[in-house]
C-alpha atoms as a PDB file:
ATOM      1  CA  UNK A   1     -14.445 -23.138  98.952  1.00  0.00           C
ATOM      2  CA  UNK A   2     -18.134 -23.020  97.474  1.00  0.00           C
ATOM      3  CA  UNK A   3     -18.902 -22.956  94.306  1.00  0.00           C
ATOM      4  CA  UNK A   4     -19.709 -19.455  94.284  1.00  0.00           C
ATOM      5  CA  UNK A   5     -16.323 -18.326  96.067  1.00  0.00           C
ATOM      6  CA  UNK A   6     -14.856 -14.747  94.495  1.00  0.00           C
ATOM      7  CA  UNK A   7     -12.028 -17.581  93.486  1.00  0.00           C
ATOM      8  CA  UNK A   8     -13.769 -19.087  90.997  1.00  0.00           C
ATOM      9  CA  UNK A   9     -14.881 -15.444  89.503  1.00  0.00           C
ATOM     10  CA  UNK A  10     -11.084 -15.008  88.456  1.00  0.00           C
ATOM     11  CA  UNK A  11      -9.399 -16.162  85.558  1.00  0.00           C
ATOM     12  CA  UNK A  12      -6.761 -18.497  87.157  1.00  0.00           C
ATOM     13  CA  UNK A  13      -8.852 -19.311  90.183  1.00  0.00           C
ATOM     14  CA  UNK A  14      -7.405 -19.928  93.888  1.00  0.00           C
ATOM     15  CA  UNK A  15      -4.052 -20.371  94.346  1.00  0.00           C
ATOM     16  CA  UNK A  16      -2.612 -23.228  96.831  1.00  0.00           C
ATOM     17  CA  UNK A  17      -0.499 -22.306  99.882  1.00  0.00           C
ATOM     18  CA  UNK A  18       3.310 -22.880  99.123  1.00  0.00           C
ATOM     19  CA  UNK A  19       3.191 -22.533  95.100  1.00  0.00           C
ATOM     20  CA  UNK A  20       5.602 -20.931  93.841  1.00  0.00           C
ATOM     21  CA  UNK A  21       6.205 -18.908  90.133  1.00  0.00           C
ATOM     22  CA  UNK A  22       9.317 -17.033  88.653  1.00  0.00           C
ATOM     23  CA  UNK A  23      10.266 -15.004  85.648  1.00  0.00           C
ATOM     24  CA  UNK A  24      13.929 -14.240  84.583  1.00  0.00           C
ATOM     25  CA  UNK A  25      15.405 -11.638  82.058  1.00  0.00           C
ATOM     26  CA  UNK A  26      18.417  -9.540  81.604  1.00  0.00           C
ATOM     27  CA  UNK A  27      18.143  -6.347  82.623  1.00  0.00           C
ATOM     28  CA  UNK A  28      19.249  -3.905  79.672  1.00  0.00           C
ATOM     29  CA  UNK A  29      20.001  -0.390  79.052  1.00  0.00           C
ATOM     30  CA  UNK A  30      16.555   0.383  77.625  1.00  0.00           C
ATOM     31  CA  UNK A  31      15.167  -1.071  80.814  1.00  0.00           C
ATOM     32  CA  UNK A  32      16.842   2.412  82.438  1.00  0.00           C
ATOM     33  CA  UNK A  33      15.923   4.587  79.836  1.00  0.00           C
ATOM     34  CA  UNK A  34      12.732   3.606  79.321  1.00  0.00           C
ATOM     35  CA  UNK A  35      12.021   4.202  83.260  1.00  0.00           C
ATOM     36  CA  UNK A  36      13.480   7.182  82.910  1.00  0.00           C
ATOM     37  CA  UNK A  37      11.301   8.227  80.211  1.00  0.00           C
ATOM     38  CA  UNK A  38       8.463   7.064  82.957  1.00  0.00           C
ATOM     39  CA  UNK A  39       9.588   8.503  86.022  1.00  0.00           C
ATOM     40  CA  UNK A  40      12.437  10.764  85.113  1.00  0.00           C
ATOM     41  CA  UNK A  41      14.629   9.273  88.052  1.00  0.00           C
ATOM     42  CA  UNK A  42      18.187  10.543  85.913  1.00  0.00           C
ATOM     43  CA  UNK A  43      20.468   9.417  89.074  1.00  0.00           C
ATOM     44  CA  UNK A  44      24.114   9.476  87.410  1.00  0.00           C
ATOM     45  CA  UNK A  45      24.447   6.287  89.097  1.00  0.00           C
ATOM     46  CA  UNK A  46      22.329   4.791  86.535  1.00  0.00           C
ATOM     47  CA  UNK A  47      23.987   6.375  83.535  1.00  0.00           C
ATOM     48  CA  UNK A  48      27.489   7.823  84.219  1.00  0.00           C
ATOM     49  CA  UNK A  49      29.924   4.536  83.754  1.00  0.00           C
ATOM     50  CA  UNK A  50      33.243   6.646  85.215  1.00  0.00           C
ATOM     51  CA  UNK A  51      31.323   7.214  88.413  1.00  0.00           C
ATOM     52  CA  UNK A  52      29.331   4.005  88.538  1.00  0.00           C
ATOM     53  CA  UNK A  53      32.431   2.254  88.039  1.00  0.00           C
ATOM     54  CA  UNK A  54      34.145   4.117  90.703  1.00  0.00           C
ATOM     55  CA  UNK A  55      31.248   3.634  92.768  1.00  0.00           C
ATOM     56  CA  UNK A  56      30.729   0.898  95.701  1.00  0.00           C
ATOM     57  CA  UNK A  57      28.108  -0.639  92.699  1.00  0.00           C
ATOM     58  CA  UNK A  58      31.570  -1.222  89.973  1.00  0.00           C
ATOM     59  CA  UNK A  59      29.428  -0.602  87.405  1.00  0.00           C
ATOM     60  CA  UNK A  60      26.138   1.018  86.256  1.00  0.00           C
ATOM     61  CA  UNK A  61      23.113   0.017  87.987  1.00  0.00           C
ATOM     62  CA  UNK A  62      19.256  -0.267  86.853  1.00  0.00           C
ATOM     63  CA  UNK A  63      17.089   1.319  89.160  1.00  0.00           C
ATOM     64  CA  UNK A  64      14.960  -0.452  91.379  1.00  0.00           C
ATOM     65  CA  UNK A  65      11.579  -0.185  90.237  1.00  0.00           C
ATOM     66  CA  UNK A  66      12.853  -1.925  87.296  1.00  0.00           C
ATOM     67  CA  UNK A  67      13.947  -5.032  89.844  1.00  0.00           C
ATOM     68  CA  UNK A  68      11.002  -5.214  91.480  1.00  0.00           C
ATOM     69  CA  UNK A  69       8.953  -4.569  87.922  1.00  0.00           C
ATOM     70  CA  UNK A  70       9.696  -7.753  86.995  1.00  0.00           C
ATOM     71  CA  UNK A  71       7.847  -8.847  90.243  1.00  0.00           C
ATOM     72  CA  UNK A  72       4.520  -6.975  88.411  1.00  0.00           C
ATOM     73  CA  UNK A  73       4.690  -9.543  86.023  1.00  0.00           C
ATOM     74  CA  UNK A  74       4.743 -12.811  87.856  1.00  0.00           C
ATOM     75  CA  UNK A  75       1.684 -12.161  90.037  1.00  0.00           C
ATOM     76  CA  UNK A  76      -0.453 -10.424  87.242  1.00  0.00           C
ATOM     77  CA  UNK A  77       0.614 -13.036  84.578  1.00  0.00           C
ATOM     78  CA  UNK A  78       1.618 -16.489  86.262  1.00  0.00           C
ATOM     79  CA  UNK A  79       0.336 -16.311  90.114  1.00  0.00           C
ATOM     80  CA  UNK A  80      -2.295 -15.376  91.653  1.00  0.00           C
ATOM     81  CA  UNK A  81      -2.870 -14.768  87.810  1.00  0.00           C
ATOM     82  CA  UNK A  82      -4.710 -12.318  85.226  1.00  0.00           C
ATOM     83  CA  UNK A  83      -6.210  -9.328  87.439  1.00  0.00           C
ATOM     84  CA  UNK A  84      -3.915  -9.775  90.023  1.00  0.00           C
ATOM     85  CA  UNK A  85      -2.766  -6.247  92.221  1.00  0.00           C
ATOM     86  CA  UNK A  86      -0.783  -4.948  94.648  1.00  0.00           C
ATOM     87  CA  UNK A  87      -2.302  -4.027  97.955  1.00  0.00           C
ATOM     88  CA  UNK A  88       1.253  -2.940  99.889  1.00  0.00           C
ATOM     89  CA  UNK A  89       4.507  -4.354  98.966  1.00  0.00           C
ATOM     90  CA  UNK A  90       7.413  -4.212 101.566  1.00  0.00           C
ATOM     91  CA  UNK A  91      10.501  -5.007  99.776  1.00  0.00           C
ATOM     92  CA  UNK A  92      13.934  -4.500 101.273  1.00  0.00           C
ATOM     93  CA  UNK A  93      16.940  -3.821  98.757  1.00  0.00           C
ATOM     94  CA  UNK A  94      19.953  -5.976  99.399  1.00  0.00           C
ATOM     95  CA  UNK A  95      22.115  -5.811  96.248  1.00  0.00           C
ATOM     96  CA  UNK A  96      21.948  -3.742  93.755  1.00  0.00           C
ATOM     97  CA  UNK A  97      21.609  -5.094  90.361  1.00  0.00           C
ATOM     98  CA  UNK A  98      23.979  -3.833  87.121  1.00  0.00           C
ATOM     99  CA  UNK A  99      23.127  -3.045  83.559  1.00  0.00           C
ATOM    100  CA  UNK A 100      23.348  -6.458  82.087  1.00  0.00           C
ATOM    101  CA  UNK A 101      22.670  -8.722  84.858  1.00  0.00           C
ATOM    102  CA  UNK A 102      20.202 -11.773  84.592  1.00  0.00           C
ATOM    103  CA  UNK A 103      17.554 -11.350  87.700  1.00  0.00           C
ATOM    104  CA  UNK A 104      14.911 -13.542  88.235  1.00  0.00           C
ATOM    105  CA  UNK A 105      11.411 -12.797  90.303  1.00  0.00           C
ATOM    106  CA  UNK A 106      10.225 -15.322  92.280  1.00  0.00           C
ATOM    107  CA  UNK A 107       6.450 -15.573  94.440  1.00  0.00           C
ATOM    108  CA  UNK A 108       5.371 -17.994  97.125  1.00  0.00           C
ATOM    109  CA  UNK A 109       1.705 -18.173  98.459  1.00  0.00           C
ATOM    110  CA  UNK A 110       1.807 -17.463 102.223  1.00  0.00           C
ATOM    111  CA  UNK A 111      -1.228 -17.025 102.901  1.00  0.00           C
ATOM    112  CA  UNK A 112      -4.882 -17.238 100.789  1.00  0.00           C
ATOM    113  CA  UNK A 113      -8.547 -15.623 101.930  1.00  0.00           C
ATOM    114  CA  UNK A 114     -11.278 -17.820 101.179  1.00  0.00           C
ATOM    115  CA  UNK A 115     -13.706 -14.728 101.939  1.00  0.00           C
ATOM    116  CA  UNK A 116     -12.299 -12.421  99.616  1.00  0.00           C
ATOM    117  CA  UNK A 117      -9.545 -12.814  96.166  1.00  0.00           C
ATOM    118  CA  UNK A 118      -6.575 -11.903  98.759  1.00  0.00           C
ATOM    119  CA  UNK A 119      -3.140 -13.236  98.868  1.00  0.00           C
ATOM    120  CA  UNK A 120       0.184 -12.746 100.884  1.00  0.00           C
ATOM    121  CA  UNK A 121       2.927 -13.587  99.358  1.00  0.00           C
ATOM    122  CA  UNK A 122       6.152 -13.730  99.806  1.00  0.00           C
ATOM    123  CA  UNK A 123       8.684 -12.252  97.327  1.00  0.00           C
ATOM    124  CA  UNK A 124      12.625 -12.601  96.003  1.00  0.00           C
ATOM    125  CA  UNK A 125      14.225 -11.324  93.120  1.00  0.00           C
ATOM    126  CA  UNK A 126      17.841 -13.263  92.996  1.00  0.00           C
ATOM    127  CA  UNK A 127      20.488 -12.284  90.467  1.00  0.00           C
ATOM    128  CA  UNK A 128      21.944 -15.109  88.420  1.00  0.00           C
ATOM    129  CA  UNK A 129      24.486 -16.030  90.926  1.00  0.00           C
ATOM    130  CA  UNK A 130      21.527 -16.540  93.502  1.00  0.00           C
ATOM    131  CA  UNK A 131      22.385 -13.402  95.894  1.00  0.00           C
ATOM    132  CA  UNK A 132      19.335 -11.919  96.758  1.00  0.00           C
ATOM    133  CA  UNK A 133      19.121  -8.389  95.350  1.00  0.00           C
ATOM    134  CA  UNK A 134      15.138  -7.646  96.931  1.00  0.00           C
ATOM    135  CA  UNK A 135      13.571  -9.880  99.645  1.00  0.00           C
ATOM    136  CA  UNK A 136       9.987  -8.563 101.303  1.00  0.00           C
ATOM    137  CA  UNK A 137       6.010  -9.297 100.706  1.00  0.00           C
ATOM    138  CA  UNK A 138       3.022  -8.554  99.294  1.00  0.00           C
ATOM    139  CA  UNK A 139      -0.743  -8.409  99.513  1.00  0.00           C
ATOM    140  CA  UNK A 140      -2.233  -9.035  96.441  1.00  0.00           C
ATOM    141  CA  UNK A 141      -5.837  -9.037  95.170  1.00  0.00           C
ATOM    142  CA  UNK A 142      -7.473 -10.597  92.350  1.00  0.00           C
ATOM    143  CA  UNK A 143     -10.035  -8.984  90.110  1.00  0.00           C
ATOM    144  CA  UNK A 144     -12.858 -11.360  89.227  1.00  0.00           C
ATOM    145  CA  UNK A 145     -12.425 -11.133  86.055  1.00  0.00           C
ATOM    146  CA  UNK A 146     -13.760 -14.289  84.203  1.00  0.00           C
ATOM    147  CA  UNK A 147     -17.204 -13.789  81.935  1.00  0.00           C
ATOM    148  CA  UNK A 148     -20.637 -13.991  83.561  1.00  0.00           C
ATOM    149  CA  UNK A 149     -23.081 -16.619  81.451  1.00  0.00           C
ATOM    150  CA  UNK A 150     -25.618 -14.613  80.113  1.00  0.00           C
ATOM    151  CA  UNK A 151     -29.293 -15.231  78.666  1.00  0.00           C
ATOM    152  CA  UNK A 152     -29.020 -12.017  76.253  1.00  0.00           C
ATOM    153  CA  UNK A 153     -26.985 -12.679  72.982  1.00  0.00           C
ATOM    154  CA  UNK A 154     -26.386  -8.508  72.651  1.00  0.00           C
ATOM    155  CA  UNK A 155     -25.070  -8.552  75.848  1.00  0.00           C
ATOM    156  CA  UNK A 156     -22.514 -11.652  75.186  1.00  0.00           C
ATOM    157  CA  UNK A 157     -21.365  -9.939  71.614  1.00  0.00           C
ATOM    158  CA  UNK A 158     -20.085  -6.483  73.614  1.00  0.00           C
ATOM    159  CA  UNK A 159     -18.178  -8.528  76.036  1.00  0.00           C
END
């Protein structure tokens, strides 16, 4: 990598094959409500406790885009880093996960460009017994992001 590399234009720089990053929280009920208020996905499954209880799930379940969200924030905060997005995600959904559960998201670099701020990485969200719930990849790309040095002082006061 040259100094000049797209890499060292973002804020956390390249990222080494095989490192890893996870986040962990317990899902809530807000989590479903406030995706509902997003998305408006009202599945009964999600809020109906008789039938979610009578359900294959036993109980209610959060819906999956709030599993994988917590994926969203370990590359754009912890790795690749700060301007970090998805390109394509393929995520398969092996266990559902219940109001109240403990999940945590985890990331490992496959693969890094040196040409361009591109990653594959390889992604797991395990509940807190360690079943996987989601297992898949994604192609990420980070924004360069970090502050060009600059000879006008207007300029650097508007950054």
């Amino acid at each position: 990598m040259t100094n000049d590399s797209v890499w060292t234009r973002t804020l956390a720089g390249q990222p080494a094959l095989g490192a890893r990053a996870e986040r962990s929280r317990k899902t809530t009920m807000r989590d479903v409500e406030m995706f509902t208020a997003m998305t408006g996905d009202r599945n009964p499954i999600h809020y109906d406790l008789e039938l979610a209880t009578n359900s294959p799930f036993g109980g209610l379940i959060v819906q999956g885009g709030v599993t994988t969200g917590l994926l969203n924030a370990v590359v754009a905060e912890d790795l690749p880093g700060p301007g970090t997005v998805f390109l394509e995600t393929n995520w398969r959904f092996v266990k559902a996960v219940q109001v109240g559960e403990t999940i945590t998201a985890s990331v490992k670099v496959e693969h890094v460009r040196d040409d361009k701020p591109i990653c594959k990485l390889e992604t797991i969200v395990r509940n807190a017994s360690g079943e996987t719930c989601v297992v898949g990849t994604a192609t990420t790309y980070t924004m360069p992001l970090a502050r060009q040095a600059t000879s006008n002082p207007l300029r650097a006061k508007a950054s």
